[in-house]
Protein backbone atom coordinates (compact mmCIF):
# COMPACT_ATOMS: atom_id res chain seq x y z
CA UNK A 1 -30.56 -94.63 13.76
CA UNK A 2 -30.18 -96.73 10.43
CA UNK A 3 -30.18 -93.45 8.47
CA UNK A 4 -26.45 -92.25 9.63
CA UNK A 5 -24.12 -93.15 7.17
CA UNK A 6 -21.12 -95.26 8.06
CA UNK A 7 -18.51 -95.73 5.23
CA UNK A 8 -17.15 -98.29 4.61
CA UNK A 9 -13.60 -97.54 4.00
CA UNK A 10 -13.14 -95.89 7.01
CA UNK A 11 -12.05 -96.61 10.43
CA UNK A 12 -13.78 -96.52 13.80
CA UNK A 13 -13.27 -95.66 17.28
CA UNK A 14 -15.62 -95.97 20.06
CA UNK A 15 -15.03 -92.12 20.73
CA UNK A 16 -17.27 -92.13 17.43
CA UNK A 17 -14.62 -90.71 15.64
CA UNK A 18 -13.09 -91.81 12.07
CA UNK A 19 -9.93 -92.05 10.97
CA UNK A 20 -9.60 -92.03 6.89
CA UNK A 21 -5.85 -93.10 5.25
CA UNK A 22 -4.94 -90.23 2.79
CA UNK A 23 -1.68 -92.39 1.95
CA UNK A 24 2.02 -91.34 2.68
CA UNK A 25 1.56 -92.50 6.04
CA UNK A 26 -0.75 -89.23 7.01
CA UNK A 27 -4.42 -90.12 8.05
CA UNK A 28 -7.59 -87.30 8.03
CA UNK A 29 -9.50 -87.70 10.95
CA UNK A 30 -12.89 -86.19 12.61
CA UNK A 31 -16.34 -87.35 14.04
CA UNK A 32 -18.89 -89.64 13.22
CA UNK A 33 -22.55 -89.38 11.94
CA UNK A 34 -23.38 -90.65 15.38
CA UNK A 35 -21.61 -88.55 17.23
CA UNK A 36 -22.90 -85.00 15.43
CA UNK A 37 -26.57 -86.20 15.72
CA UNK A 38 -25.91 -87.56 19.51
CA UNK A 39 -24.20 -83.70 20.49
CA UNK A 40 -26.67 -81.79 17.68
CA UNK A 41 -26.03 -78.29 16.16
CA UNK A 42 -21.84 -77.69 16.46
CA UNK A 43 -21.21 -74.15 17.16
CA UNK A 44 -17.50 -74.51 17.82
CA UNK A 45 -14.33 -77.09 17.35
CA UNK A 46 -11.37 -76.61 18.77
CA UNK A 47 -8.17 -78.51 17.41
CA UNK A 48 -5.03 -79.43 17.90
CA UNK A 49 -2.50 -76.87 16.33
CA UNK A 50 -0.38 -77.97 13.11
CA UNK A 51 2.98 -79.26 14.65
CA UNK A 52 1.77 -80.94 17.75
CA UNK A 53 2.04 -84.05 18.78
CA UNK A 54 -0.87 -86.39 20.27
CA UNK A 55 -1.14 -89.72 21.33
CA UNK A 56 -3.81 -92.19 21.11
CA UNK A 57 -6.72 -91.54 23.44
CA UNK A 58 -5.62 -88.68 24.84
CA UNK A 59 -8.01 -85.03 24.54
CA UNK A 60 -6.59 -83.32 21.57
CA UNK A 61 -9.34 -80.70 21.14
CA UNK A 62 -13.22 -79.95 21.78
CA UNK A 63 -16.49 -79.99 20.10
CA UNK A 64 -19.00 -77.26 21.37
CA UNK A 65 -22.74 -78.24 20.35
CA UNK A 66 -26.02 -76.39 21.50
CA UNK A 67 -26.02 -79.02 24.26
CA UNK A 68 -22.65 -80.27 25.21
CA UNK A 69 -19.07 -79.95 24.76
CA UNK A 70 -17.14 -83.20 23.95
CA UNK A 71 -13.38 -83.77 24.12
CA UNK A 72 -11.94 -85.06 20.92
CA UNK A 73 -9.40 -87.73 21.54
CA UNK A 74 -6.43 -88.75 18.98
CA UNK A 75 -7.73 -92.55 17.76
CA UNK A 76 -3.66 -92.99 16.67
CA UNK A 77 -0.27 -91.54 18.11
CA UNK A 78 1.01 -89.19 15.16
CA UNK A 79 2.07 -85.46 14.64
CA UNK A 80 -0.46 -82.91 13.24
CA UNK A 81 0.05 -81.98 9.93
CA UNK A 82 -2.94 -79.94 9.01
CA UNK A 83 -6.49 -78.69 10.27
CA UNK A 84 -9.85 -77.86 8.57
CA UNK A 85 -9.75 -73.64 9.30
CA UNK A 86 -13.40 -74.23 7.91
CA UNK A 87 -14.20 -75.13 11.19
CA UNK A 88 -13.69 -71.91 12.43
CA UNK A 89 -16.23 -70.03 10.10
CA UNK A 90 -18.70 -72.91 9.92
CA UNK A 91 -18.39 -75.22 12.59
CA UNK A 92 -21.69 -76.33 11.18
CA UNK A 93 -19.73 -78.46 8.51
CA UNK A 94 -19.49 -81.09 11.15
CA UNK A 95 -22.86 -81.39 10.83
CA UNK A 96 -23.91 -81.33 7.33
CA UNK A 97 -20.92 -83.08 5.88
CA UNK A 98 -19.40 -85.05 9.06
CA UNK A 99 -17.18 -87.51 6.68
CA UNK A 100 -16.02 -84.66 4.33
CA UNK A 101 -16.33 -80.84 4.71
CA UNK A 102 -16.62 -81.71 8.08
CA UNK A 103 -12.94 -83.35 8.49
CA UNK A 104 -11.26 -81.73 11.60
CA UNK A 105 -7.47 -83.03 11.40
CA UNK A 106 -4.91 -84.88 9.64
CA UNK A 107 -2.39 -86.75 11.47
CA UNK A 108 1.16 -88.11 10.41
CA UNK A 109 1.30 -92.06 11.57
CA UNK A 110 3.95 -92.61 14.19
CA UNK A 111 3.14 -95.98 13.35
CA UNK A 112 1.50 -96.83 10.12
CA UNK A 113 0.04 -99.86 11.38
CA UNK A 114 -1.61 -98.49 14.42
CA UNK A 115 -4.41 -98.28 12.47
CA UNK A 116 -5.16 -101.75 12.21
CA UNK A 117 -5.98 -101.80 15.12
CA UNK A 118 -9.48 -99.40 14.85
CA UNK A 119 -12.94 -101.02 14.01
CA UNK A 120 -14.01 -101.70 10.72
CA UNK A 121 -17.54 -100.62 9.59
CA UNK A 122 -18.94 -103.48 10.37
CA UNK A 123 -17.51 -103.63 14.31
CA UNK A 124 -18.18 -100.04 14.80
CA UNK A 125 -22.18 -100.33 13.47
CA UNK A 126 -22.67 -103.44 16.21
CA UNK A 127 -21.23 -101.47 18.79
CA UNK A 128 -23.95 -98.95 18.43
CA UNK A 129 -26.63 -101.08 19.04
């Protein structure tokens, strides 16, 4: 396991999904190195649509693999403000590039601070073990 990459700057949920500050109050979000080697080759994502509103830990889309398919739930209450459409050509992105080609959303903060309140690296890794 000590060969998935966990940035540092990121934040954690223990849905194994990250949540990245772009600044302005908007936040880019998708799925951990974990969780794309735990669910294997992604053959489809489905998002949320630009627009919509989600709040934290509710479903807010799917990820399809070769063996499962795994809800995606909103780490932070915010409205969608855009969605990687290279997901829908090459779902495989998730896989080969989980922390940047692989992005699935960005989010608009309802509150900026909400995302204090995610793991750091650090919590996240120990959790794994």
């Amino acid at each position: 396991m000590s060969d998935l990459e966990y940035p540092a700057d990121l934040r954690y949920t223990s849905d194994h999904e990250w949540v990245k500050d772009q600044g302005n109050g908007v936040v880019r979000i998708g799925i951990t190195a974990f969780a794309q080697d735990a669910l294997g080759d992604v053959v489809y994502v489905s998002l949320p649509g630009v627009g919509d509103t989600v709040t934290a830990g509710d479903s807010c889309g799917e990820v399809e693999s070769t063996k499962s398919v795994s809800d995606l739930y909103a780490p932070v209450e915010g409205e969608v403000t855009a969605v990687n459409e290279q997901l829908d050509a090459t779902p495989e992105l998730v896989n080969s590039d989980p922390y940047g080609e692989g992005w699935m959303y960005e989010l608009r903060l309802a509150d900026a601070s909400s995302v204090n309140d995610l793991q750091d690296v650090e919590a996240y890794k120990s959790s794994l073990n």
